[in-house]
Protein backbone atom coordinates (compact mmCIF):
# COMPACT_ATOMS: atom_id res chain seq x y z
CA UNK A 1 104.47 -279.35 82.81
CA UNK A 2 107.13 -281.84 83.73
CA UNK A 3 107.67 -283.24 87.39
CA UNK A 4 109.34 -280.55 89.76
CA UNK A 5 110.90 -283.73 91.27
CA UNK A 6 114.16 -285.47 90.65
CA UNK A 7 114.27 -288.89 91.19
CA UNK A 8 116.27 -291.49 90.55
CA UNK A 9 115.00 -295.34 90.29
CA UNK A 10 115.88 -298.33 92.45
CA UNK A 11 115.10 -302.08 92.33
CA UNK A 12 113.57 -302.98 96.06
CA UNK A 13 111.83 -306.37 96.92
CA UNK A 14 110.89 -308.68 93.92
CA UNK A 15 111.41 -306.82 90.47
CA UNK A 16 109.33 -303.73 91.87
CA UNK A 17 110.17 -300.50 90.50
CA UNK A 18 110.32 -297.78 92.65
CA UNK A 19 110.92 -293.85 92.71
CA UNK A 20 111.30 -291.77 96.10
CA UNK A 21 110.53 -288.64 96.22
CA UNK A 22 112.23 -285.76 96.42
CA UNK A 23 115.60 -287.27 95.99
CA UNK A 24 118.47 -285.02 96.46
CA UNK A 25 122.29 -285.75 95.34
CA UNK A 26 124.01 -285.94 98.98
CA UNK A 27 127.85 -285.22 99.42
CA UNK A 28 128.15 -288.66 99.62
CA UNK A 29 127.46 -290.65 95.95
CA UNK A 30 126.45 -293.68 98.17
CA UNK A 31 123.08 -292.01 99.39
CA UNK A 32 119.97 -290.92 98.14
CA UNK A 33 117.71 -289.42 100.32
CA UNK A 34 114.08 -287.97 99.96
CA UNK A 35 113.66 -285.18 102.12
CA UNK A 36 109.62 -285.14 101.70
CA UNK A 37 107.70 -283.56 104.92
CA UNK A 38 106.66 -286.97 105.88
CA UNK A 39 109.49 -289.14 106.58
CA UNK A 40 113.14 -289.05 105.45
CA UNK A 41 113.48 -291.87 103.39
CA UNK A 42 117.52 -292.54 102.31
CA UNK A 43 118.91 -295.45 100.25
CA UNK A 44 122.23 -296.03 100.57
CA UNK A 45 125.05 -298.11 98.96
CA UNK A 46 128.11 -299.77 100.35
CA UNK A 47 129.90 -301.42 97.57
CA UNK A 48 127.17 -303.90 95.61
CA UNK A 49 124.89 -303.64 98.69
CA UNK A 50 122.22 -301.53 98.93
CA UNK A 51 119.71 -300.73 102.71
CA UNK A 52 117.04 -298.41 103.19
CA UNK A 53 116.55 -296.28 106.19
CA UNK A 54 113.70 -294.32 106.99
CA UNK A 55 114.02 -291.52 109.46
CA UNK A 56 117.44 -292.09 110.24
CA UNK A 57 116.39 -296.16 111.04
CA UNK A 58 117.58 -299.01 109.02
CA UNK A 59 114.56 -300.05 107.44
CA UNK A 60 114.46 -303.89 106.07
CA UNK A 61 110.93 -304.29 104.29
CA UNK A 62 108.49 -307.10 105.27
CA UNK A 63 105.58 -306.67 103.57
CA UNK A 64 103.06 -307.17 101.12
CA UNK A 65 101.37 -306.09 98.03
CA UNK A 66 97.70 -305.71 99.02
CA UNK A 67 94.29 -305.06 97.31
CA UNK A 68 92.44 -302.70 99.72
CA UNK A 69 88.57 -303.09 100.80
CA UNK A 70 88.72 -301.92 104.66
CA UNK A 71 91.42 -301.81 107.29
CA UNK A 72 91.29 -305.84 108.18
CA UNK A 73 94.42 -306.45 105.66
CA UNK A 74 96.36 -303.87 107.00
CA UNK A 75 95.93 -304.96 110.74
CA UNK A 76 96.30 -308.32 109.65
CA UNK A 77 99.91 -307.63 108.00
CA UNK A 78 100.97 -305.69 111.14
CA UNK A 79 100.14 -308.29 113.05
CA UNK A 80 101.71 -310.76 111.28
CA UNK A 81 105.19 -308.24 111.40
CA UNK A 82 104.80 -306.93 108.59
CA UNK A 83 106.33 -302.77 108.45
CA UNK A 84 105.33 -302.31 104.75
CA UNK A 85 102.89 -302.53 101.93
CA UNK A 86 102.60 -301.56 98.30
CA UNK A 87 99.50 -300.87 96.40
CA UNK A 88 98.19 -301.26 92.78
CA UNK A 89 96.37 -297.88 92.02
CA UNK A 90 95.33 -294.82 94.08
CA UNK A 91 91.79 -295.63 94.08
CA UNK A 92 91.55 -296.29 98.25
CA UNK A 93 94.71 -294.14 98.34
CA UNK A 94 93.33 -291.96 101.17
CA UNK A 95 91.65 -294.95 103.54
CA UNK A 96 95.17 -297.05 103.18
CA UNK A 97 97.46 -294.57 104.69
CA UNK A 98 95.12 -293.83 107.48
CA UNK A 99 95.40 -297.47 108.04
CA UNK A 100 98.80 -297.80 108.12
CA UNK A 101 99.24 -294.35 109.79
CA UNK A 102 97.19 -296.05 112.64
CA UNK A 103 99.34 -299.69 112.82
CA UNK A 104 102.88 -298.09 111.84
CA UNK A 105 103.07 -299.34 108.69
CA UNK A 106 104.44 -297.40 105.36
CA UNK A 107 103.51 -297.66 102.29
CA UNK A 108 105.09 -297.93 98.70
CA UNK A 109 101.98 -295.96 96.23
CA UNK A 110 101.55 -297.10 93.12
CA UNK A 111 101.37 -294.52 90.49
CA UNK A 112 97.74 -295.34 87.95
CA UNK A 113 99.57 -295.61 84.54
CA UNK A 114 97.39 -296.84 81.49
CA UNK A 115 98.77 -299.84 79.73
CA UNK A 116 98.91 -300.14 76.19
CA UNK A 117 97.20 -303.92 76.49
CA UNK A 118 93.91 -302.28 77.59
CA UNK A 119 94.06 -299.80 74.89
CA UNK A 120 95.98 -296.39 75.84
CA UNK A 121 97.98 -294.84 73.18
CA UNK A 122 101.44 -293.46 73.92
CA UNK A 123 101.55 -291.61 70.55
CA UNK A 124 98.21 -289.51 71.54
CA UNK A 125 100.09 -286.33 73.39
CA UNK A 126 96.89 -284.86 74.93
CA UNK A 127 96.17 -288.74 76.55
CA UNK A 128 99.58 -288.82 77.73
CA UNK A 129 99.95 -284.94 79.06
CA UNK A 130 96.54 -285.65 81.11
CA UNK A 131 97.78 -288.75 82.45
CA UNK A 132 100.83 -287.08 83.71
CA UNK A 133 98.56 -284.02 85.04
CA UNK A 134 97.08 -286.56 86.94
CA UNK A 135 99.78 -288.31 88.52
CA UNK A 136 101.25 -285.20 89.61
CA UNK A 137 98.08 -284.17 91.66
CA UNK A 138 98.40 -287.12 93.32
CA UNK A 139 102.11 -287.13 93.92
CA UNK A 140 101.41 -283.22 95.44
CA UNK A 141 98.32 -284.44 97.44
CA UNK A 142 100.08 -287.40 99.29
CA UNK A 143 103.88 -286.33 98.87
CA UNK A 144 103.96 -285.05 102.88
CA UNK A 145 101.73 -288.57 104.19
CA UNK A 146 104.33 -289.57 107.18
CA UNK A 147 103.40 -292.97 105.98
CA UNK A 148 104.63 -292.89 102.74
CA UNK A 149 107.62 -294.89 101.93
CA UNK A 150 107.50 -294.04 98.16
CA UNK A 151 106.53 -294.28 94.70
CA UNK A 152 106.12 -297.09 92.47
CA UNK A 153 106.14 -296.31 88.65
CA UNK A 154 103.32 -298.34 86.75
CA UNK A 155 102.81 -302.12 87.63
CA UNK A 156 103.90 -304.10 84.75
CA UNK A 157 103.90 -301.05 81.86
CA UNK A 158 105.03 -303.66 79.33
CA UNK A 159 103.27 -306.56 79.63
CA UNK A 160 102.28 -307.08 76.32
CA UNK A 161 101.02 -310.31 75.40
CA UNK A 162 99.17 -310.84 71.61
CA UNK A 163 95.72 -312.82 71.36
CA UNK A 164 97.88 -315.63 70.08
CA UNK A 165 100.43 -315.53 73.26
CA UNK A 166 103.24 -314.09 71.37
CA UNK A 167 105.04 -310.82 73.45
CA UNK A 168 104.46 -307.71 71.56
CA UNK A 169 106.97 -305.34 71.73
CA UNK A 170 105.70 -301.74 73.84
CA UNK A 171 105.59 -298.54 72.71
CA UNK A 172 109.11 -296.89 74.18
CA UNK A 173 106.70 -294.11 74.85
C-alpha cells in the first residue's frame, strides 16, 4: 500500500529534510499547506524566499534537535525561547508531544528508516514493504497531534562510509 498522502519536500533549518503532511496544491503555486486536524501548517514562497506559518501565524523556528529521556529538555528549550524541536526516531514519540503540548512547543517527527550502514537491504521487498507498513501506522497514529509541525524523512539515509573511510555509494532504493 503506498502513502494516501501527497507531499512535497522542503529544505528547513540546517540541511534537514522535511515532509508536511497532508499537503494540498493551493490556488496559489506559492503555498503549500497541510491541512492535518492538528494545526495548519503552510509554507509559502515569495520569489527565492521561503516562511512557514502555522495556524495562520508566521512561524520562524528556534529550536533544537533533542534526544528524549523525560520532560527536563523540553522545558529547558522553552525556556530558553525555543518554539520547536525535531527528533531522531519515534521511540518516546508519545511522551515528547505531551511535553511540548504542555510548554507550546511543536515538533518536527522523525520518520525510523533503516540505513544501509547498519545492514538493511533496499533490494529485499518484504524488508522494505514492512518498513513502510510501519511508518504509515505511525504517520496515521500521530498525523492529528496539535503539536506536530511535521515530518522528517530518515536522518542521514546515505551516509555511507567504508571500513577504510572511503564514501560508498547508496542503494537509490
Amino acid at each position: 500500500m503506498m502513502f494516501a498522502f501527497r507531499t512535497q519536500l522542503f529544505f528547513l533549518l540546517l540541511p534537514v529534510v522535511l515532509t508536511l503532511t497532508t499537503l494540498t496544491t493551493a490556488a496559489n503555486p506559492n503555498v503549500a499547506s497541510s491541512t492535518s486536524c492538528g494545526s495548519t501548517v503552510e509554507v509559502l514562497r515569495s520569489g527565492n524566499n521561503w516562511s512557514l506559518q502555522v495556524n495562520g501565524q508566521p512561524f520562524t523556528v528556534h529550536g533544537a534537535g533533542m534526544g528524549y529521556s523525560d520532560e527536563a529538555g523540553v522545558r529547558s528549550l522553552s525556556d530558553a525561547g525555543g518554539n520547536a524541536f525535531r527528533t531522531w526516531g519515534t521511540q518516546d514519540l508519545d511522551s515528547q508531544l505531551a511535553a511540548a503540548e504542555r510548554v507550546g512547543l511543536k515538533v518536527l517527527v522523525g520518520l525510523d528508516m533503516r540505513k544501509e550502514l547498519q545492514g538493511f537491504d533496499y533490494d529485499d521487498k518484504d524488508a522494505v514493504a514492512q518498513q513502510q507498513t510501519q511508518i504509515e501506522r505511525i504517520i496515521e497514529k500521530y498525523k492529528c497531534h496539535p503539536s506536530l509541525l511535521g515530518w522528517i524523512i530518515s536522518n542521514e539515509p546515505n551516509l555511507m562510509i567504508g571500513a577504510d573511510g572511503a564514501v560508498v555509494q547508496p542503494n537509490p532504493k
